[in-house]
Every structure is written in C-alpha cells, then in structure tokens.
Protein backbone atom coordinates (compact mmCIF):
# COMPACT_ATOMS: atom_id res chain seq x y z
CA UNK A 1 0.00 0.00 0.00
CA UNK A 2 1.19 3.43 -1.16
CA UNK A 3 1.38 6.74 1.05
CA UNK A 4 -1.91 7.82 -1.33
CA UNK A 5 -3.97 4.68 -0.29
CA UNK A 6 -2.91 5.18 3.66
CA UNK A 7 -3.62 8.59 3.58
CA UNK A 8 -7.25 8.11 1.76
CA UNK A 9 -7.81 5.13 3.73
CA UNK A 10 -7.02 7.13 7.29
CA UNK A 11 -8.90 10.27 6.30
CA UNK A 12 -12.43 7.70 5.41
CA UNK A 13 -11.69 5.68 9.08
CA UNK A 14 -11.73 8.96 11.00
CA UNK A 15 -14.60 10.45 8.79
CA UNK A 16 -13.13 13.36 7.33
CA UNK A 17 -13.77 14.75 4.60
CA UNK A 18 -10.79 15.83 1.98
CA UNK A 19 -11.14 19.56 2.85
CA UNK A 20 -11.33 18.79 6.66
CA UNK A 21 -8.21 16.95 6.61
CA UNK A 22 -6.34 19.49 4.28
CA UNK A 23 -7.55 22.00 7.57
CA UNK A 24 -5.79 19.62 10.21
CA UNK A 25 -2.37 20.44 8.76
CA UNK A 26 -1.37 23.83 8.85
CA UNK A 27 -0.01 25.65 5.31
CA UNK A 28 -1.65 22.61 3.28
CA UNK A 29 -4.14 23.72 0.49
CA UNK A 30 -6.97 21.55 -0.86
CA UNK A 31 -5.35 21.14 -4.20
CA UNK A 32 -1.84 19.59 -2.54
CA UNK A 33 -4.15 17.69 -0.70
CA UNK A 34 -5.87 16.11 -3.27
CA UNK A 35 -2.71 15.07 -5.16
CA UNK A 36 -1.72 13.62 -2.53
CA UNK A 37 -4.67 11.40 -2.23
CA UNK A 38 -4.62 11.03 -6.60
CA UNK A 39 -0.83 9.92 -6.49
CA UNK A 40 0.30 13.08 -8.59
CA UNK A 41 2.13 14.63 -5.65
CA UNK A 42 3.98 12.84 -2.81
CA UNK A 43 5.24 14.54 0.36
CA UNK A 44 9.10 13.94 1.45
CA UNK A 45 9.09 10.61 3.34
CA UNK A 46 9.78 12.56 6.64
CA UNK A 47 6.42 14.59 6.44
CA UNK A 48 4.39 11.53 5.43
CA UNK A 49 4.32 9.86 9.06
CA UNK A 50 3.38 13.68 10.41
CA UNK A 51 1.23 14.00 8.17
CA UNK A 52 -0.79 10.69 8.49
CA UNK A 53 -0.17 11.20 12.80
CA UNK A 54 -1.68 14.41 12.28
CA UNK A 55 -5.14 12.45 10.83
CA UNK A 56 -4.81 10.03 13.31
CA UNK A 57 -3.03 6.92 11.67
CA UNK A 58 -1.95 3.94 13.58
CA UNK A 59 0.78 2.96 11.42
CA UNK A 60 2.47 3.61 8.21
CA UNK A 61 5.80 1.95 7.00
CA UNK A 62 6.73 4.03 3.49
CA UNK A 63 8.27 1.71 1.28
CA UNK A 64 11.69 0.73 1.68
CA UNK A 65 14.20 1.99 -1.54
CA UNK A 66 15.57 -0.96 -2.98
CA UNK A 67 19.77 -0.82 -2.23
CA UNK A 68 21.74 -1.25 -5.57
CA UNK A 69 24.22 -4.09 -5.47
CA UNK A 70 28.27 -2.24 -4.82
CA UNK A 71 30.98 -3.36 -7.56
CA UNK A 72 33.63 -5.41 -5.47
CA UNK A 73 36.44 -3.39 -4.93
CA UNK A 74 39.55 -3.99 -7.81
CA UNK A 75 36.75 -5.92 -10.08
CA UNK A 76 35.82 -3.96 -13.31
C-alpha cells in the first residue's frame, strides 16, 4: 500500500472529509491535498508519518528503496 492509499484510507476511518483533513495540517491547500490522495504529488518521506499522525493513523511503513548491489572493490 502506497502513502496515497494510507492517507485516503485514514482520512475515510476517521470520517473526514478531503477539505477537513487538508484544515488539520497547517499551510496545506486543498489542491496539494488532493494530489496527494490522486498519487500526482507525494510529500518527502519525513512529512508523510506527520502527516498521516496528524489524521490520526496507527501505522504507516513508506516503502523501503531498494539498495543497488556495490561493484567489489579492484573488479571492473
């Protein structure tokens, strides 16, 4: 599950609606809001657990970046 399906699926638990939500954190318009929620915006990892503790969340774990395997050292 994706930070766009937590946060849409947190917001409907806790019965807010989109605009109610966007209210709960302070500085964020409707629009950002909504691309959030639509996948066409993301916030930076750190502000995705404040923003889904700020709606009330129990937990979200953002997905882990896949490491990229390191050249041995002397083998080119």
């Amino acid at each position: 599950m994706n930070f766009a399906d937590h946060l849409k699926a947190v917001r409907r638990r806790n019965g807010y609606t989109q605009a109610m939500a966007a209210e709960l954190i302070p500085g964020l318009s409707l629009r950002t809001f909504q691309a959030w929620e639509r996948s066409q915006q993301t916030p930076p990892v750190w502000a995705q657990n404040l923003v889904l503790d700020t709606l009330g969340r129990k937990t979200y774990q953002p997905p882990k970046k896949r490491k990229l395997p390191r050249a041995s050292p002397g083998g080119r």
